[in-house]
Protein backbone atom coordinates (compact mmCIF):
# COMPACT_ATOMS: atom_id res chain seq x y z
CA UNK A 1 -9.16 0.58 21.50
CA UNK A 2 -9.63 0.45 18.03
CA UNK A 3 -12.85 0.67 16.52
CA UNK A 4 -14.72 0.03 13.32
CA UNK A 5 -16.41 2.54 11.30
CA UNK A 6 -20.14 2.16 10.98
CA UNK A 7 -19.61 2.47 7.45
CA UNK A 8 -16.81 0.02 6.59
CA UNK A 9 -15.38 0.85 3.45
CA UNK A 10 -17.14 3.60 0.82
CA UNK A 11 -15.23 3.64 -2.55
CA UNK A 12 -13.74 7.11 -1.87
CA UNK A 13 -11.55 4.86 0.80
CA UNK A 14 -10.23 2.37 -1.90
CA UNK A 15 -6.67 3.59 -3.36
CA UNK A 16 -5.28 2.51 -6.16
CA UNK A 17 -1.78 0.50 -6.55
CA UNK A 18 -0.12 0.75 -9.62
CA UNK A 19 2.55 -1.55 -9.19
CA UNK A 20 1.22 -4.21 -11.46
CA UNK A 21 0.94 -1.99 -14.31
CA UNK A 22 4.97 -1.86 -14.43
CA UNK A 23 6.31 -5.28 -12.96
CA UNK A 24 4.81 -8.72 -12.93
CA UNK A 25 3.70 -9.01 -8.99
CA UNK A 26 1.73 -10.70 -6.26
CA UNK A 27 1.80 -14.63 -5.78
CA UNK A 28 -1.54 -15.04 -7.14
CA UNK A 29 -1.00 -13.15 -10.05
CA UNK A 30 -1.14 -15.33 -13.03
CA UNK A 31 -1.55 -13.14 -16.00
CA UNK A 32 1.44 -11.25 -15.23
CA UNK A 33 1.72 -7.09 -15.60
CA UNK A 34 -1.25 -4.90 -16.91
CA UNK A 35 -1.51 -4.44 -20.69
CA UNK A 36 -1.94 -0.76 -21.05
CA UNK A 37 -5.81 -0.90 -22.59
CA UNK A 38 -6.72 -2.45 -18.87
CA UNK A 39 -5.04 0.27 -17.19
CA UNK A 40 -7.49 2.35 -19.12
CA UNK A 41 -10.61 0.80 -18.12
CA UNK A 42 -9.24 0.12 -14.27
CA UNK A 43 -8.87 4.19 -14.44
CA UNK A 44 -12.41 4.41 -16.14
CA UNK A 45 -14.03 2.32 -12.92
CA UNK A 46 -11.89 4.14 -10.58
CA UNK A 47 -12.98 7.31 -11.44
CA UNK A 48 -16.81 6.27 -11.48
CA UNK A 49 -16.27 4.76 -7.80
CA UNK A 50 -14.55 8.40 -6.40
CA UNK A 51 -11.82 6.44 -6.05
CA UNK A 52 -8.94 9.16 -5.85
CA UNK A 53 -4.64 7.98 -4.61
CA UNK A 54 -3.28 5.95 -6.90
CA UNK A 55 -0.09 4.59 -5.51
CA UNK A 56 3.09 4.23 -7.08
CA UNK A 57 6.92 4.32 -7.47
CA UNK A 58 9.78 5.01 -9.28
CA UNK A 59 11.10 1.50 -9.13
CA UNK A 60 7.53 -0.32 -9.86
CA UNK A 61 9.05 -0.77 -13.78
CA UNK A 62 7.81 1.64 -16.17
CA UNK A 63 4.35 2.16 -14.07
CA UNK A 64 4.83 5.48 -13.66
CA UNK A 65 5.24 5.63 -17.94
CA UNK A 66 2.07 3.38 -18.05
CA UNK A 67 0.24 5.99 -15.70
CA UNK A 68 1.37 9.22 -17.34
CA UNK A 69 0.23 7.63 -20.78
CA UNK A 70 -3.01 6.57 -19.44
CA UNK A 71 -4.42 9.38 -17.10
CA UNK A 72 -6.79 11.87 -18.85
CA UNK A 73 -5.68 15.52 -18.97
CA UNK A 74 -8.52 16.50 -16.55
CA UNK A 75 -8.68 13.88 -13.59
CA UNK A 76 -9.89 13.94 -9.87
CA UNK A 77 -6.43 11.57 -8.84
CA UNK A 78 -3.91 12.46 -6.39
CA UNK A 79 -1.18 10.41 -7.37
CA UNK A 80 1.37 9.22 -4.35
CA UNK A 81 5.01 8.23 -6.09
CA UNK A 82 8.23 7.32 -4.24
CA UNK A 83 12.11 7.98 -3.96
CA UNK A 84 14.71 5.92 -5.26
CA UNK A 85 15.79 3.07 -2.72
CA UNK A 86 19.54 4.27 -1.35
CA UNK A 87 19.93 1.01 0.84
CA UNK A 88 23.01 2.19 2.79
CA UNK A 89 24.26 3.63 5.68
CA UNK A 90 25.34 6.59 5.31
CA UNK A 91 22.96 8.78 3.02
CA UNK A 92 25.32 11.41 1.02
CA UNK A 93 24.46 15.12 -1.12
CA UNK A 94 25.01 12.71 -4.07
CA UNK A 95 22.38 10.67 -3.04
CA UNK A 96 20.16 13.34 -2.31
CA UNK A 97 21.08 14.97 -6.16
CA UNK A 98 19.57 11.50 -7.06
CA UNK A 99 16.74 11.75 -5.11
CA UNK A 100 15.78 15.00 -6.80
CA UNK A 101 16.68 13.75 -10.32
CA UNK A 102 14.63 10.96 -9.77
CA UNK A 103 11.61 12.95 -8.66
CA UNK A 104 11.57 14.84 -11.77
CA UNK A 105 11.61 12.32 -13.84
CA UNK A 106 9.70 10.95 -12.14
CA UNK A 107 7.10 13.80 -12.47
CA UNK A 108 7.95 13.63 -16.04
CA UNK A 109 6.88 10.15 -16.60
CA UNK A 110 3.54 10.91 -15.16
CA UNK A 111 3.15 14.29 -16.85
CA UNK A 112 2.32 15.86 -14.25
CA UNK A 113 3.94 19.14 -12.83
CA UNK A 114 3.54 18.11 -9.35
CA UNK A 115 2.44 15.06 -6.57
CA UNK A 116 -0.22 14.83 -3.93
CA UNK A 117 2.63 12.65 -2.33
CA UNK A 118 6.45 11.39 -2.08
CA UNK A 119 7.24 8.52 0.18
CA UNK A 120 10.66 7.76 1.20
CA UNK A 121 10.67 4.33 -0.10
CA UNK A 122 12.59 2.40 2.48
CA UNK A 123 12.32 4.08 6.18
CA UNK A 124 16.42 3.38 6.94
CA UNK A 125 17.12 6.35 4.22
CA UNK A 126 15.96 8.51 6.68
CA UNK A 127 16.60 6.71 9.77
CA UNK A 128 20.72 6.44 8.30
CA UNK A 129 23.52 8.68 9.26
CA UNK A 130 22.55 12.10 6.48
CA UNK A 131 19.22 10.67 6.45
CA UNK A 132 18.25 14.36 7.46
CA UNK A 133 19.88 15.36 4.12
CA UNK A 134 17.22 13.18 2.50
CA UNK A 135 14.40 14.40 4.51
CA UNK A 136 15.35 18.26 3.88
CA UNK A 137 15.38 17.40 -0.01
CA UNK A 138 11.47 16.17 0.36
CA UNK A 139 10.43 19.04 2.76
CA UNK A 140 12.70 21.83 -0.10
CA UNK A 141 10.50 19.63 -2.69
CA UNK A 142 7.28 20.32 -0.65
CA UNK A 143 7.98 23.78 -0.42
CA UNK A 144 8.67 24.54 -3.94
CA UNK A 145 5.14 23.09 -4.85
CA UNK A 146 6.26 19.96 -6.44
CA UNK A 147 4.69 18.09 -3.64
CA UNK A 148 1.51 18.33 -1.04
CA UNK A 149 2.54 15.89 1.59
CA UNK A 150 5.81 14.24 2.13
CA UNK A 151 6.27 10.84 4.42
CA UNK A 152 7.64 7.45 4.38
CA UNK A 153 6.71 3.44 3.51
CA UNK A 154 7.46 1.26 6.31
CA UNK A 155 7.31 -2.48 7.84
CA UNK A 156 8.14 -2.10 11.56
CA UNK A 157 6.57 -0.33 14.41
CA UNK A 158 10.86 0.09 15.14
CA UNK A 159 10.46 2.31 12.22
CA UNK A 160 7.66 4.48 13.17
CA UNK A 161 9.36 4.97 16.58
CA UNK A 162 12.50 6.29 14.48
CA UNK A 163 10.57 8.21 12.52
CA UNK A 164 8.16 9.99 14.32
CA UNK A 165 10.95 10.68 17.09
CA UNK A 166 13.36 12.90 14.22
CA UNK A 167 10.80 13.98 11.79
CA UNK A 168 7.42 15.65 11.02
CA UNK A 169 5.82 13.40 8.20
CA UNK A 170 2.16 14.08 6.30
CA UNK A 171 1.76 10.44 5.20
CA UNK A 172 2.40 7.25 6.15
CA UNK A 173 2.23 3.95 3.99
CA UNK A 174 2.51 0.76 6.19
CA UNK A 175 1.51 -3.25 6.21
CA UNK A 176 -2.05 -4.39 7.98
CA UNK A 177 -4.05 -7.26 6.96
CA UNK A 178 -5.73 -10.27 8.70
CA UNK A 179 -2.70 -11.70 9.10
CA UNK A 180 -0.72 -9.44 9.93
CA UNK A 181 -2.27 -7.15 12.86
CA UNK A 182 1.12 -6.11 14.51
CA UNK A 183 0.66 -2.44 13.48
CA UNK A 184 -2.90 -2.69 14.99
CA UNK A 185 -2.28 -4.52 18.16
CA UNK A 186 0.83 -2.56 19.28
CA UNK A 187 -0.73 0.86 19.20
CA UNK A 188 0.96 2.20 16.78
CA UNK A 189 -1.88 2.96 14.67
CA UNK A 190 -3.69 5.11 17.50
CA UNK A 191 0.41 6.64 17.72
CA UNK A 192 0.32 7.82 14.31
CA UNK A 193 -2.96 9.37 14.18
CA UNK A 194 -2.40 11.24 17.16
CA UNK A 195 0.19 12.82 15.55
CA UNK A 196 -2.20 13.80 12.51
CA UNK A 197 -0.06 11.52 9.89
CA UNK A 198 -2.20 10.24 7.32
CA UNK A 199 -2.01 6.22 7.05
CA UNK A 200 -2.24 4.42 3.91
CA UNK A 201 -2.96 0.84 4.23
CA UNK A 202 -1.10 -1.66 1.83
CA UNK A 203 -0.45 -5.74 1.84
CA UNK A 204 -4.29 -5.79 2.37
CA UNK A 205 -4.58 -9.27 0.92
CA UNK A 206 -0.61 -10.11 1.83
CA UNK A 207 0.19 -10.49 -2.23
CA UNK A 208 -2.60 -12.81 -2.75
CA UNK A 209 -2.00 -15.07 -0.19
CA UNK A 210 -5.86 -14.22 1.88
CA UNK A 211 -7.23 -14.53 -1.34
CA UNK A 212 -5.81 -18.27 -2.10
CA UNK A 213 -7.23 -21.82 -1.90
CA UNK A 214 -5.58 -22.67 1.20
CA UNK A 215 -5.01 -26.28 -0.41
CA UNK A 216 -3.61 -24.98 -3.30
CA UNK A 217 -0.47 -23.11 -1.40
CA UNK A 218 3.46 -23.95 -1.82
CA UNK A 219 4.50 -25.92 0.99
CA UNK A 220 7.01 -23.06 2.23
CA UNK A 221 2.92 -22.09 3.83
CA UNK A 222 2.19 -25.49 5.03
CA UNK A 223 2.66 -24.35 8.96
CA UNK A 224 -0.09 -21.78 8.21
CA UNK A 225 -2.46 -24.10 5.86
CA UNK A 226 -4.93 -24.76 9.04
CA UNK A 227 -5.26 -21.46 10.16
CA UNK A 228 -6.01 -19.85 6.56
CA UNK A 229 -8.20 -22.88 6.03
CA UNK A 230 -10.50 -21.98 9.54
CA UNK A 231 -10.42 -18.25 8.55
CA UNK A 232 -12.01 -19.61 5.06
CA UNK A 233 -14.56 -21.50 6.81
CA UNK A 234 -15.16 -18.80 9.43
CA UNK A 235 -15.71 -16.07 6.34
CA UNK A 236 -18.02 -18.54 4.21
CA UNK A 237 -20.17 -19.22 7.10
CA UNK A 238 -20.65 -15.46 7.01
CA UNK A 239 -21.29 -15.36 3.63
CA UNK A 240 -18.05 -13.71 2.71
CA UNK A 241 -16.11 -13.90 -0.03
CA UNK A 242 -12.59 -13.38 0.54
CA UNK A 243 -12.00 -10.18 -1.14
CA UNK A 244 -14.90 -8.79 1.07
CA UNK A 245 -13.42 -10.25 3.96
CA UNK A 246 -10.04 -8.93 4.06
CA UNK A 247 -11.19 -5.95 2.60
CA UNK A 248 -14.04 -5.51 5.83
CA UNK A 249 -10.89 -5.85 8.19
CA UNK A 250 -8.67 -2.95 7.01
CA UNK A 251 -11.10 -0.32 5.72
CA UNK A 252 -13.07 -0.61 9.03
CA UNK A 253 -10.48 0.41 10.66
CA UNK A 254 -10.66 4.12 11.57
CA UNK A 255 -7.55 5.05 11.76
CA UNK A 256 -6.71 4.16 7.80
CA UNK A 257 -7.51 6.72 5.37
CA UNK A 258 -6.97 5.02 2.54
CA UNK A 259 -7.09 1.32 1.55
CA UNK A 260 -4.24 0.46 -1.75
CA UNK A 261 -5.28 -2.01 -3.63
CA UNK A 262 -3.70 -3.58 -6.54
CA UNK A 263 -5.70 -5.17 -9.62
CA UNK A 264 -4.71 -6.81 -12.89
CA UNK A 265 -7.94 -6.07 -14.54
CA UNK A 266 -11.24 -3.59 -14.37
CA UNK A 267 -13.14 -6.59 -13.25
CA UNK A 268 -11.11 -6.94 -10.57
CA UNK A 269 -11.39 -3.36 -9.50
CA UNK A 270 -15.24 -3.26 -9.71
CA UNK A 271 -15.09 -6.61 -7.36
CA UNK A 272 -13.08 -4.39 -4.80
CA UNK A 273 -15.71 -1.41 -5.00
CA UNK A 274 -18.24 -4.28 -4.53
CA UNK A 275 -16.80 -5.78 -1.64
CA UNK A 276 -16.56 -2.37 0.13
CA UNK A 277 -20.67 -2.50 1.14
CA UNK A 278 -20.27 -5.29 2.43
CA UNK A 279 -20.63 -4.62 6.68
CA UNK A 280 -20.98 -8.89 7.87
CA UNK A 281 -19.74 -8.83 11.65
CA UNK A 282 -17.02 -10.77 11.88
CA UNK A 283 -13.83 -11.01 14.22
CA UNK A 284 -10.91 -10.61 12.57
CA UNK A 285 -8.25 -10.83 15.96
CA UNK A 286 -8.70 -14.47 15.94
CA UNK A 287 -6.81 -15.18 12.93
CA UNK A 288 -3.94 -12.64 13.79
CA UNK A 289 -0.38 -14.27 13.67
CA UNK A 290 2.88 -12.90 14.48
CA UNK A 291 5.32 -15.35 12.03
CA UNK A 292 7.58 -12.73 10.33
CA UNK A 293 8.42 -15.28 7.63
CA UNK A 294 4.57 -15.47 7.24
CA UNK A 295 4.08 -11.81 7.00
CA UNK A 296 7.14 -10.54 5.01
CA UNK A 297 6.55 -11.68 1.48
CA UNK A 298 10.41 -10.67 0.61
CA UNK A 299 10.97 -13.69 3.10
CA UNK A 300 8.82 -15.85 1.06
CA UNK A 301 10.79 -19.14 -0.38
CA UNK A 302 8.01 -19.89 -3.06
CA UNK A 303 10.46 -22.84 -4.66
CA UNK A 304 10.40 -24.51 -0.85
């Protein structure tokens, strides 16, 4: 079984997500993408809080531009970036050329001369027919020195099974949250770290969502309004706030390694490295749900 660590969350465990420094994101986002003097000061607090992986991508807008711009020459960061998205079936040595043009310009962006990490950013580029092809461009990558550790972003425990079953990977990047305990419940956390892949935690507060005034939701969430509004309750009687709360669940767990959170602001940041202390026993299995419209945000009908 799972278990939580005695000390839930230090800073060093938070990782940075850049996506909302190139695209406007997240359902509770109201003040749209990053201007580039908050990126500044949300790389100023990270560094104070040993904060080290910021996460991004080549198709997160021009975050990668913002980062490159933005990072001191001398920094502490180990920066995680991702392919291009090929999205069909049968992965070919042109895609793969794109793959590697991508990657250094993507590198180029950042102004870097190499990556802590590259993530395949959909798993069914390698899981397609030449989806070795794809993989054998990363690993050539590692080799050359361009990149530490290679792996993948996923959704589905389907996916780690296809991964893990054709390829060695160094990283992982996957979906966990209150909500969404899937990952947790089906072993496949305990899978992946006996098989010494680093996991990155993202959708820790599911866009927003565990962070919302249940009352204030589109009705597309109405079938889940109760539940978030008990889990509320149930983390105010605590004393919780729900950044701490969601926050406790994830970084607790032992398995993760690193925790990627995305902020609009500094303030926001210095809330997360806040909420990290705090250790309020709680349990989180309770609110667990297993509603794939629920959990997928690209499912999301925000209009409905």
């Amino acid at each position: 079984m799972t278990t939580l660590n005695a000390n839930i969350c230090e800073p060093m465990k938070l990782g940075l997500g850049a996506v909302q420094m190139g695209i406007d994101y997240g359902i509770s986002n109201k003040n749209g993408k990053t201007t580039k003097e908050e990126v500044v000061k949300i790389l100023e607090v990270a560094a104070r809080n040993n904060i080290r992986i910021i996460d991004t991508a080549a198709q997160y807008g021009n975050s990668e531009e913002v980062l490159g711009n933005s990072l001191p020459k001398k920094n502490n960061f180990k920066v995680v970036t991702k392919t291009i998205s090929i999205g069909h079936e049968d992965i070919t040595l042109s895609d793969v050329m794109r793959l590697e043009e991508t990657f250094f310009r993507s590198i180029e962006k950042l102004r870097v001369s190499s990556v802590f990490g590259l993530l395949a950013h959909h798993a069914e580029d390698l899981i397609a027919q030449g989806g070795d092809h794809f993989m054998t461009k990363m690993m050539e990558l590692k080799q050359r020195g361009f990149v530490e550790k290679i792996g993948v972003s996923i959704y589905t425990g389907k996916q780690i099974d296809d991964i893990l079953n054709k390829y060695s990977i160094d990283i992982i990047q996957l979906p966990i949250n209150v909500l969404d305990q899937r990952l947790l419940n089906n072993g496949y956390l305990s899978k992946l770290k006996a098989a010494g892949v680093e996991i990155h935690a993202r959708s820790v507060f599911l866009q927003g969502l565990l962070l919302m005034n249940p009352d204030g939701l589109p009705p597309y969430f109405d079938k889940v309004k109760m539940h978030l509004k008990q889990y509320h309750e149930s983390i105010r009687d605590k004393g919780m706030t729900p950044v701490q709360a969601a926050l406790r669940f994830v970084a607790g767990l032992t398995e993760v390694d690193a925790v990627i959170c995305g902020v609009n602001n500094h303030r926001q940041l210095e809330e997360l490295c806040a909420a990290t202390h705090s250790a309020n026993p709680i349990d989180f299995s309770y609110y667990a749900i297993y509603d794939e419209p629920i959990l997928n945000p690209s499912q999301w009908h925000r209009s409905s």
